[in-house]
Structures are given as C-alpha cells and as structure tokens.
PDB file of N, CA and C in Angstrom:
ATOM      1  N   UNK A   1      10.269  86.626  64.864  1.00  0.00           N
ATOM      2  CA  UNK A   1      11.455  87.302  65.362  1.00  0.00           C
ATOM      3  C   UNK A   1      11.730  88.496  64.476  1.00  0.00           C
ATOM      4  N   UNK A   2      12.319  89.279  64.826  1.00  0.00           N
ATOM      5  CA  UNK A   2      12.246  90.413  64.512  1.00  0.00           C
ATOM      6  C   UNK A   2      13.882  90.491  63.599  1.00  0.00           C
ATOM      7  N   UNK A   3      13.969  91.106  62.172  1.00  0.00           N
ATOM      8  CA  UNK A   3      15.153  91.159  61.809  1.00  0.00           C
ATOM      9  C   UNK A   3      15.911  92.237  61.788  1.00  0.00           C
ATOM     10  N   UNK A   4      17.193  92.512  62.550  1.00  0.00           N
ATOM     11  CA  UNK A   4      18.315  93.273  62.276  1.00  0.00           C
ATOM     12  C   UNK A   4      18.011  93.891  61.022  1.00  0.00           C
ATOM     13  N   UNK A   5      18.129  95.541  60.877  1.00  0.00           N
ATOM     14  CA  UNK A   5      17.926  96.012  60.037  1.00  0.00           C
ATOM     15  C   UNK A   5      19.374  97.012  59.929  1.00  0.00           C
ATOM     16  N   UNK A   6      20.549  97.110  58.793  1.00  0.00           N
ATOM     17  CA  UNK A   6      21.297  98.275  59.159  1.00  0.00           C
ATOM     18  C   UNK A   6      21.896  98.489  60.353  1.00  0.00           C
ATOM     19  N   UNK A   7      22.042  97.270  61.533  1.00  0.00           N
ATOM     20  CA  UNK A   7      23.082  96.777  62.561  1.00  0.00           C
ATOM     21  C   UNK A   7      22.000  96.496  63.328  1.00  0.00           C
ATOM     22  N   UNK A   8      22.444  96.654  64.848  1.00  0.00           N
ATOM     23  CA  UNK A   8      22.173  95.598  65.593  1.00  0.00           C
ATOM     24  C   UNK A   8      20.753  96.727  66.425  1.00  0.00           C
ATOM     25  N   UNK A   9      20.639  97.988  65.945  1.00  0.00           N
ATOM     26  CA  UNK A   9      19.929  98.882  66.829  1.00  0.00           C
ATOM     27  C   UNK A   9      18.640  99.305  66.045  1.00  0.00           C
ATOM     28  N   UNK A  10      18.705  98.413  64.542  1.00  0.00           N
ATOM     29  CA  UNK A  10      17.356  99.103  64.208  1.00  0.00           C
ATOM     30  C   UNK A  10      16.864  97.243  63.664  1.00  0.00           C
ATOM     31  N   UNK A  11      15.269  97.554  63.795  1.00  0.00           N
ATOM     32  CA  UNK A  11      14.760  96.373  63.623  1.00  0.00           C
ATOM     33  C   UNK A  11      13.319  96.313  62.938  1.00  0.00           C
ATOM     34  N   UNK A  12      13.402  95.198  61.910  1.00  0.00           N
ATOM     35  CA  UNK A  12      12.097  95.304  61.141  1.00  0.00           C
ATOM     36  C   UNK A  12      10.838  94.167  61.400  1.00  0.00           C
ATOM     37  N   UNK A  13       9.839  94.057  61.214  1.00  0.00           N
ATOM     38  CA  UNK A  13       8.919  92.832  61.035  1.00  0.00           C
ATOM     39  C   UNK A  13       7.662  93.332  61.254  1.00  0.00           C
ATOM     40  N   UNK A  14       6.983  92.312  61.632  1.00  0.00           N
ATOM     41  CA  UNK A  14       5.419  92.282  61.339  1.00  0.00           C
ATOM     42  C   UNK A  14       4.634  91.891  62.706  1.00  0.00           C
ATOM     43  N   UNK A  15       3.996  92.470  63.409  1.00  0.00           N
ATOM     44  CA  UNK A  15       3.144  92.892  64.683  1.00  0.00           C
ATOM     45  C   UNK A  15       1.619  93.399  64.967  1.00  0.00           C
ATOM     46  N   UNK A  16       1.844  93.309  66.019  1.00  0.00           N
ATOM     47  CA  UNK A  16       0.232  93.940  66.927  1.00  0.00           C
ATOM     48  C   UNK A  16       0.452  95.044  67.349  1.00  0.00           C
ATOM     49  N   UNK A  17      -0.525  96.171  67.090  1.00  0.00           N
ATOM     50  CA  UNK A  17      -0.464  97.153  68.212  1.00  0.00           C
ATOM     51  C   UNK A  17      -2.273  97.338  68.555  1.00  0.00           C
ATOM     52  N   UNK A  18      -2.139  97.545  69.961  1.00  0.00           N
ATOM     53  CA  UNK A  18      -3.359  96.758  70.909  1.00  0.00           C
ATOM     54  C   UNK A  18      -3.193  98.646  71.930  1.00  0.00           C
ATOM     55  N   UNK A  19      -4.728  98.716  72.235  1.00  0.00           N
ATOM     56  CA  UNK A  19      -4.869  99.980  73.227  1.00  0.00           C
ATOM     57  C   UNK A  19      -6.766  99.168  73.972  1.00  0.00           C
ATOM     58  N   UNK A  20      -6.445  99.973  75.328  1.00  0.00           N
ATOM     59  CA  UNK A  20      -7.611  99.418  75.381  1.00  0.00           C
ATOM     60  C   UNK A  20      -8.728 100.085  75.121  1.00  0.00           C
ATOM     61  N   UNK A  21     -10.055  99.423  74.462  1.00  0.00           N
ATOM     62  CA  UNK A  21     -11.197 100.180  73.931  1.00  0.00           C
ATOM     63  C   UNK A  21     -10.678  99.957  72.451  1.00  0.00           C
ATOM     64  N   UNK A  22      -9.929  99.387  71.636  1.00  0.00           N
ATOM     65  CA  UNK A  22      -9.935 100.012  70.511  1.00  0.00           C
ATOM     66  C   UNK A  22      -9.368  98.443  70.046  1.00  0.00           C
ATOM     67  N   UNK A  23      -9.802  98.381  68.447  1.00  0.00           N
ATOM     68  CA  UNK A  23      -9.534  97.056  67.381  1.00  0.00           C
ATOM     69  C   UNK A  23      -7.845  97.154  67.914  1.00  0.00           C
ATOM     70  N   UNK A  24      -7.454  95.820  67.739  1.00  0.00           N
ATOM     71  CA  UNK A  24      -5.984  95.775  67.360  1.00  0.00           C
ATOM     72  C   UNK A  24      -5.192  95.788  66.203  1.00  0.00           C
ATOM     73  N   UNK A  25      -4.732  96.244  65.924  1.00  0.00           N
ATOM     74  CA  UNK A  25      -4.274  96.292  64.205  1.00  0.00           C
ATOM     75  C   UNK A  25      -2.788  95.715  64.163  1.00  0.00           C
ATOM     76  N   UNK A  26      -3.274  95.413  62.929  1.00  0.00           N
ATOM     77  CA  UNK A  26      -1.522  94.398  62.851  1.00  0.00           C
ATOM     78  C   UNK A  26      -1.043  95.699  61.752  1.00  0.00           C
ATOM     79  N   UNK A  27       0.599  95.380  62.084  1.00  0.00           N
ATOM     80  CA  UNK A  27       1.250  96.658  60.798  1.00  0.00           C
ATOM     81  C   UNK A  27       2.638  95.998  60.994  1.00  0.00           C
ATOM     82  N   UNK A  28       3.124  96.468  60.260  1.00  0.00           N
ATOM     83  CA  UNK A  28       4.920  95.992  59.701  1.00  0.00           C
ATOM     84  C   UNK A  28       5.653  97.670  60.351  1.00  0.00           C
ATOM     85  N   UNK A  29       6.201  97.440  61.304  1.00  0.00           N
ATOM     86  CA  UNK A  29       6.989  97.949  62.098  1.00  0.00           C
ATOM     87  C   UNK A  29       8.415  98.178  61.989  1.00  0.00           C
ATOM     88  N   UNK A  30       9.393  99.352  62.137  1.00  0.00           N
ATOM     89  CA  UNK A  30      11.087  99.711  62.113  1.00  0.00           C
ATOM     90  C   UNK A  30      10.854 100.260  63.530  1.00  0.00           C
ATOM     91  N   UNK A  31      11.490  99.670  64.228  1.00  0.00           N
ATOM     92  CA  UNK A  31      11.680 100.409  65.782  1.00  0.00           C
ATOM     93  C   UNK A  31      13.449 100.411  65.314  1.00  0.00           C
ATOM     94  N   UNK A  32      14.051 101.640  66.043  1.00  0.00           N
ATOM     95  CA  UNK A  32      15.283 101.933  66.595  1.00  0.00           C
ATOM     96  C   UNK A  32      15.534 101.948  67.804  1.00  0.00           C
ATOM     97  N   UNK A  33      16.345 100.853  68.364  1.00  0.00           N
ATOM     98  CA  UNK A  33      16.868 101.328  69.493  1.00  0.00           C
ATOM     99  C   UNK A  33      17.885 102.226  70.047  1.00  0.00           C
ATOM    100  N   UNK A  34      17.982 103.033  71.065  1.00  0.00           N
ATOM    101  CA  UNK A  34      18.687 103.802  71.474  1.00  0.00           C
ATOM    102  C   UNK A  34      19.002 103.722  72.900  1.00  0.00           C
ATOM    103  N   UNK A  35      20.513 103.771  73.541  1.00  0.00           N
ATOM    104  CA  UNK A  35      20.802 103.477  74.816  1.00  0.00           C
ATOM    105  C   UNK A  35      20.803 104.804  75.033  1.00  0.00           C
ATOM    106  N   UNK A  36      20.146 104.959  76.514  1.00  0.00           N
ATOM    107  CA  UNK A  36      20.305 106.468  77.236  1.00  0.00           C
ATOM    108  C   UNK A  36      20.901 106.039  78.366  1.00  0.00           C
ATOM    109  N   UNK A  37      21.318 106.806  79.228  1.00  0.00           N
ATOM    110  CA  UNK A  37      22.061 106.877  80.687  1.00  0.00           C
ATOM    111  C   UNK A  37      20.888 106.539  81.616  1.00  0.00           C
ATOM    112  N   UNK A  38      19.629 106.471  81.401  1.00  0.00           N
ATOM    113  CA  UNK A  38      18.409 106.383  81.899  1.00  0.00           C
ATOM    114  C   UNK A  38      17.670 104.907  81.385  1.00  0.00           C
ATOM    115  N   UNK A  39      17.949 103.951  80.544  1.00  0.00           N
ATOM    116  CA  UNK A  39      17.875 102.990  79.924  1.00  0.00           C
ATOM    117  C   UNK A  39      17.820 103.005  78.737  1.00  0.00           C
ATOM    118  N   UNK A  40      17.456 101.398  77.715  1.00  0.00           N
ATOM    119  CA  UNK A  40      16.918 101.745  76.727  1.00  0.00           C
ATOM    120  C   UNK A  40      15.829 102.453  76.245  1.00  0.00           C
ATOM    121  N   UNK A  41      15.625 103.358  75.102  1.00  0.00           N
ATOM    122  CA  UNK A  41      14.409 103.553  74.438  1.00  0.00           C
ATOM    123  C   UNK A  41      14.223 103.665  72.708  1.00  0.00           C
ATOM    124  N   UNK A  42      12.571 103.521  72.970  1.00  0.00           N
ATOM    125  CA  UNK A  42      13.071 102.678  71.237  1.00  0.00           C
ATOM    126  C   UNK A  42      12.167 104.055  70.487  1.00  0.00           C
ATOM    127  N   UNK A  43      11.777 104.157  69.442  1.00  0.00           N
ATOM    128  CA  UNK A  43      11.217 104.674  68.251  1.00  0.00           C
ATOM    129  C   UNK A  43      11.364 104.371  67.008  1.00  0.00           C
ATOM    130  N   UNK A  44      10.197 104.735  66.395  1.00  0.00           N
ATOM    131  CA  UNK A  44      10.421 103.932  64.861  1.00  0.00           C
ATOM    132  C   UNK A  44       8.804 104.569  64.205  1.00  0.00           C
ATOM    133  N   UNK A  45       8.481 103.927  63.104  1.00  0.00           N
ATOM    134  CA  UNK A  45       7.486 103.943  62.530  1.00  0.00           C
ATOM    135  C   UNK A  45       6.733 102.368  62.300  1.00  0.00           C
ATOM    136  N   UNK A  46       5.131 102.884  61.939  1.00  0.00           N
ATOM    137  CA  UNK A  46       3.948 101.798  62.062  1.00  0.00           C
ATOM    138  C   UNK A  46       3.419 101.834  60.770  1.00  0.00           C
ATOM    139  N   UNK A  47       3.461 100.854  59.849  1.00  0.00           N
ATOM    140  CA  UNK A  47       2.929 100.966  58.725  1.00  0.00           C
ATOM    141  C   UNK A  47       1.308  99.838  58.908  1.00  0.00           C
ATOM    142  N   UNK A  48      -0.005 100.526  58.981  1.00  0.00           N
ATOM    143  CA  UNK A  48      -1.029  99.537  59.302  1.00  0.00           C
ATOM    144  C   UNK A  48      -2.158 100.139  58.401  1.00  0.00           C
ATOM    145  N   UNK A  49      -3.277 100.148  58.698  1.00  0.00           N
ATOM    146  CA  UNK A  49      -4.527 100.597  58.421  1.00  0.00           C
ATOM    147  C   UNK A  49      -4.514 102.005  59.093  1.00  0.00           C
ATOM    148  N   UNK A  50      -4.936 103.078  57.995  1.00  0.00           N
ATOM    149  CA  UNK A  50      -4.889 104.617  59.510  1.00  0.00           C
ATOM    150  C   UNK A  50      -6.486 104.082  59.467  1.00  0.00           C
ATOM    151  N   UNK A  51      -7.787 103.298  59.027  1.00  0.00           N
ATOM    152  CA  UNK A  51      -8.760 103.659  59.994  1.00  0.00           C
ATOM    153  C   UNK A  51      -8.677 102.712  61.473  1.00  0.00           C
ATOM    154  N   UNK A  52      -7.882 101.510  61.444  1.00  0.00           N
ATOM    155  CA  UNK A  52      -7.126 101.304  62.834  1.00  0.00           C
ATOM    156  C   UNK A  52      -6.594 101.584  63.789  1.00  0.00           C
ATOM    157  N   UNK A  53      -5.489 102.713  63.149  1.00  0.00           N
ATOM    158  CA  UNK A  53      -4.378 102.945  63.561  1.00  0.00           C
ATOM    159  C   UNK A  53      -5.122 104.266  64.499  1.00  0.00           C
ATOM    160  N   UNK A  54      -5.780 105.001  63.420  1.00  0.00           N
ATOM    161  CA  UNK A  54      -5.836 106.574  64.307  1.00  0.00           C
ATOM    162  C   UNK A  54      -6.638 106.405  65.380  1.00  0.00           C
ATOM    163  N   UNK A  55      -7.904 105.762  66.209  1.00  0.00           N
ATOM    164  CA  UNK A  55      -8.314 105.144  67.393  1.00  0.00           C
ATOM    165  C   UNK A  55      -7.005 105.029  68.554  1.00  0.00           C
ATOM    166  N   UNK A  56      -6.070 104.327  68.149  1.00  0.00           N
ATOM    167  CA  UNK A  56      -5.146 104.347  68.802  1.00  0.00           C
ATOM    168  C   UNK A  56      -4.350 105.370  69.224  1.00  0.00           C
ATOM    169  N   UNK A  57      -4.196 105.984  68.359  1.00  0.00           N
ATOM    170  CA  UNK A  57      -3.191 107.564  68.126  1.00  0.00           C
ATOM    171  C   UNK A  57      -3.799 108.043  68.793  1.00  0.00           C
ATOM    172  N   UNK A  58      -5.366 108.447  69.074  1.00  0.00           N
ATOM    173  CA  UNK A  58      -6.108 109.195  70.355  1.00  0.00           C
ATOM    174  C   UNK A  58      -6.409 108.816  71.616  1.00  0.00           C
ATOM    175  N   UNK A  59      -5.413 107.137  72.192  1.00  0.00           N
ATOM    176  CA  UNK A  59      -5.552 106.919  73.147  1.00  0.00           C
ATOM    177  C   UNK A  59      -3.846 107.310  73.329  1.00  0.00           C
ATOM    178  N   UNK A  60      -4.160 107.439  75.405  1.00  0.00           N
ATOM    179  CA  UNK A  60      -2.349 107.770  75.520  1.00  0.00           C
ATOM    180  C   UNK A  60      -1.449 106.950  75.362  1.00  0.00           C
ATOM    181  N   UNK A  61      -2.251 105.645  75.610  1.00  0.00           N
ATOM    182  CA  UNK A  61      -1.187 104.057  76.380  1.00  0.00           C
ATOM    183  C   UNK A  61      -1.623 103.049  75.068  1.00  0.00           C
ATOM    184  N   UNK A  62      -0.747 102.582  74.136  1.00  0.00           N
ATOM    185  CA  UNK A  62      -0.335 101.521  73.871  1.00  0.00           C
ATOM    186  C   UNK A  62       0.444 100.164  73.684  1.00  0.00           C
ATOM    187  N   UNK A  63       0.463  99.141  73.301  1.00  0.00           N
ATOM    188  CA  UNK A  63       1.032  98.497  73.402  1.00  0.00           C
ATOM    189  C   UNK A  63       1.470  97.823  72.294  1.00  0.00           C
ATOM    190  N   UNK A  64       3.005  97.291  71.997  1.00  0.00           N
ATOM    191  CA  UNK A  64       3.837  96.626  70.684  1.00  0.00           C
ATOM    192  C   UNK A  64       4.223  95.810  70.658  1.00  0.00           C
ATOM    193  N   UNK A  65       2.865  94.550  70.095  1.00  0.00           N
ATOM    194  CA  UNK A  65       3.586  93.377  70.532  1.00  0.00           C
ATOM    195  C   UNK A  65       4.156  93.166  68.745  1.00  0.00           C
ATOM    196  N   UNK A  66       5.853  92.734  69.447  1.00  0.00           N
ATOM    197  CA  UNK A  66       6.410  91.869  67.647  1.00  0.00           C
ATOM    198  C   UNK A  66       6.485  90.708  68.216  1.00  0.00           C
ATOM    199  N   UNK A  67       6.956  90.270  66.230  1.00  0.00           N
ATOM    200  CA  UNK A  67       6.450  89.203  65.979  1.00  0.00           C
ATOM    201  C   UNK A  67       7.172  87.647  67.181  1.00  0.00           C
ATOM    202  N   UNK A  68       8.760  88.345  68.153  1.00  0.00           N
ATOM    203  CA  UNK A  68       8.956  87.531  68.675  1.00  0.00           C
ATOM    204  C   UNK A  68       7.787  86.977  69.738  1.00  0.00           C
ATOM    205  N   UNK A  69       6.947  88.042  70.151  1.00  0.00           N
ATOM    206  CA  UNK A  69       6.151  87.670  71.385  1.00  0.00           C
ATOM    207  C   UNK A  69       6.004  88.461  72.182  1.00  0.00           C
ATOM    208  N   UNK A  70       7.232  88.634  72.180  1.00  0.00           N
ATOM    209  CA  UNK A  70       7.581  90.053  73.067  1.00  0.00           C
ATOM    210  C   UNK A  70       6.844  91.479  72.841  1.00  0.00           C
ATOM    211  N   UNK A  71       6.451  92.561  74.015  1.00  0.00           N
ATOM    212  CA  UNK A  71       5.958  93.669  73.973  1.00  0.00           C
ATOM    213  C   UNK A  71       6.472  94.577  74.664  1.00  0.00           C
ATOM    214  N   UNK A  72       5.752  95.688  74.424  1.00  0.00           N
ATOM    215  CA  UNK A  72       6.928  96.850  75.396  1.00  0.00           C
ATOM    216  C   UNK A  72       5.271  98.173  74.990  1.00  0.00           C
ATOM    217  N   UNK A  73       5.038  99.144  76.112  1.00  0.00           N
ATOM    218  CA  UNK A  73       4.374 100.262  76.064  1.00  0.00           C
ATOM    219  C   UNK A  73       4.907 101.144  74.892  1.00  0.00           C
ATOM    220  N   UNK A  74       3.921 101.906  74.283  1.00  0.00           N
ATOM    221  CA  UNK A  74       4.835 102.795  73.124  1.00  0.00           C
ATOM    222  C   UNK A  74       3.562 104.109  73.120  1.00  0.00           C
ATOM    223  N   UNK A  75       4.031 104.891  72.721  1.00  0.00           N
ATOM    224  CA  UNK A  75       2.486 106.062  72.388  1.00  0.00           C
ATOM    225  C   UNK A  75       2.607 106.649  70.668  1.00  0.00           C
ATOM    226  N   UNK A  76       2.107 106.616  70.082  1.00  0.00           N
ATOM    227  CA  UNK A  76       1.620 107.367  68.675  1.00  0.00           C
ATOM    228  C   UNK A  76       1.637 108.390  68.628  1.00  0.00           C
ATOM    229  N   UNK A  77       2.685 109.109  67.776  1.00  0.00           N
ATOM    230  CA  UNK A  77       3.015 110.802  68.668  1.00  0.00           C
ATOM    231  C   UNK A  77       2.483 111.479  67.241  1.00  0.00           C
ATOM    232  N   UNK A  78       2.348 110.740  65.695  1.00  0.00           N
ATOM    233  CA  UNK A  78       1.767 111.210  64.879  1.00  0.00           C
ATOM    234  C   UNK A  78       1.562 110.134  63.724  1.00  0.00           C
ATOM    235  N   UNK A  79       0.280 110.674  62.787  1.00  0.00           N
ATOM    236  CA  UNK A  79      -0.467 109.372  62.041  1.00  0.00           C
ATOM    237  C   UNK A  79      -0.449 110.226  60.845  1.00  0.00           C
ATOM    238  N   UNK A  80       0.125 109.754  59.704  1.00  0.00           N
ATOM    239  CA  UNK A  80      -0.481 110.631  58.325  1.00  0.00           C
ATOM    240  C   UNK A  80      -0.181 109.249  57.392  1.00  0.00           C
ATOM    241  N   UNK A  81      -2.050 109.352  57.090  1.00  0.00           N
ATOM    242  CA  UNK A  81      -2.465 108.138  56.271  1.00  0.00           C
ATOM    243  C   UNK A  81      -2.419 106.460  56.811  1.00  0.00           C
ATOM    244  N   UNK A  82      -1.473 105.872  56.300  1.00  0.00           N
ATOM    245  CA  UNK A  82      -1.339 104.630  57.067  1.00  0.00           C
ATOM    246  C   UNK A  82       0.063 104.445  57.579  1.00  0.00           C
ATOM    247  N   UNK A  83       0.654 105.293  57.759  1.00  0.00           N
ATOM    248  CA  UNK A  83       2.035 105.542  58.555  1.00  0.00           C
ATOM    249  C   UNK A  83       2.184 106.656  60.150  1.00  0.00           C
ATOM    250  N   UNK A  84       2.274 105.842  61.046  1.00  0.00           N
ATOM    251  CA  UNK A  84       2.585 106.384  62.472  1.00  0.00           C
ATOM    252  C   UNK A  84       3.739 105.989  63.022  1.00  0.00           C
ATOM    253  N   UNK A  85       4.221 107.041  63.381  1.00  0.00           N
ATOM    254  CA  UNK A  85       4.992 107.593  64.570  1.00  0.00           C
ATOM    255  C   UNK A  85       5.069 106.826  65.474  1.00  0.00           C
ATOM    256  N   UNK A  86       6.166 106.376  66.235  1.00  0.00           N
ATOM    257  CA  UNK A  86       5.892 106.036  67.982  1.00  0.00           C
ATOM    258  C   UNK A  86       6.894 106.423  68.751  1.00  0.00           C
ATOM    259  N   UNK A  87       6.902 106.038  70.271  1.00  0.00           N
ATOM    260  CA  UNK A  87       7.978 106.243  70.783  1.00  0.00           C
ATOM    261  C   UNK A  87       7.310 105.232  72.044  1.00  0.00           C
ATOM    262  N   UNK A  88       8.704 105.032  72.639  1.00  0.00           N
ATOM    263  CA  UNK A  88       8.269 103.687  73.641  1.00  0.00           C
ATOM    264  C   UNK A  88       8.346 104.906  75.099  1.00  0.00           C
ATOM    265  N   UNK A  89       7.315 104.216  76.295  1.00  0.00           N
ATOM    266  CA  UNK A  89       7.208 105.068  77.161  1.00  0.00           C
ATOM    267  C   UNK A  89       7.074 104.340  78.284  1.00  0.00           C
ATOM    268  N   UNK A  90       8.074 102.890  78.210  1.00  0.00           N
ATOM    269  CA  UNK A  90       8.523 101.916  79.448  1.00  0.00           C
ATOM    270  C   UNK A  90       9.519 101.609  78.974  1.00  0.00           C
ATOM    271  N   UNK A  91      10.049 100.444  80.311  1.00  0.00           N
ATOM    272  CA  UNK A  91      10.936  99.169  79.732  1.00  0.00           C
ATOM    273  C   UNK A  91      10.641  98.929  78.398  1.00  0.00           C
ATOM    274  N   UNK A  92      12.209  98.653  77.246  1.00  0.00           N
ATOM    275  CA  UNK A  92      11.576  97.817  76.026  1.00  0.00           C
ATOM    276  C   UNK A  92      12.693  96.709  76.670  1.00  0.00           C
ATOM    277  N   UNK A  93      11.769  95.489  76.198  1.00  0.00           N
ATOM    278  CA  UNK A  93      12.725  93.960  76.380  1.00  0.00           C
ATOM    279  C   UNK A  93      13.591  94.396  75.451  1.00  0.00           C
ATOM    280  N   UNK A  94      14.733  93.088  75.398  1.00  0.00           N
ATOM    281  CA  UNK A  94      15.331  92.571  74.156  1.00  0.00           C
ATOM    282  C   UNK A  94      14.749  92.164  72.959  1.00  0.00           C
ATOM    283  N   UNK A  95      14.781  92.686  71.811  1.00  0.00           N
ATOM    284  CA  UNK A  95      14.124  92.171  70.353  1.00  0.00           C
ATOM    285  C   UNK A  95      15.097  90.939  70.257  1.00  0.00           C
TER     286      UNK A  95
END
C-alpha cells in the first residue's frame, strides 16, 4: 500500500513499471495527485535502474503498477541517471 506523503494527494512506495518489449523494473515511486475538471491526474518521479528505466522512456505507453496492486497508464516524459519523470495518460484508480 502506498503511504500518504505530506497529505492525502501525494504518495510514496515501492513498484513495477512494465512497457511492452522491454524488462520491468521495480523503483520507489512519489506520484502526486491532482483533481482536474476533466478527472484525476497524477505525476511524480521514478527512482529505478536508468539502464531499465531508459528502454521504457523510449516507449510511448507504460504502465504503474504500486505496491497496492493497483495500476494506472503513465508515460516517461524525462530520465537523468536513475531518476524519471512521469505523468499518467488514463484513468488513475484510488491509491
């Protein structure tokens, strides 16, 4: 499960991020959530392996599964070293 970080909209823990064609890499994850008039959407940063991570960063479609189980689409908008970028680019469930 994922822990409340600094209230109820930012969140920390430890996960999968999965693309297809490419290793899955586990990394310790801060997503923020944010309500829009259009739904939720989340962003945050990926702390993993960059020779994992960047495979991914050059595909469009990934996926974030945390540690509840739960997943949601996200894309890698930038990678420097073993820290990436994301932003979610569906539905995110409830953390």
């Amino acid at each position: 499960m994922s822990e409340p970080e600094d209230g109820p909209n930012i969140h920390t823990g430890r996960g999968v991020v999965i693309a297809e064609g490419c290793e899955s890499v586990r990394v310790r994850y801060r997503i923020v959530l944010e309500t829009r008039p259009d739904g939720q959407m989340a962003h945050g940063t990926l702390t993993g392996r960059h020779v994992g991570l960047r495979p991914i960063w050059l595909e469009p479609d990934a996926q974030l599964r945390v540690k509840s189980g739960r997943s949601f689409a996200i894309s890698i908008t930038d990678l420097v070293g073993d820290v990436a970028e994301f932003e979610s680019t569906g539905p995110v469930p409830e953390l």
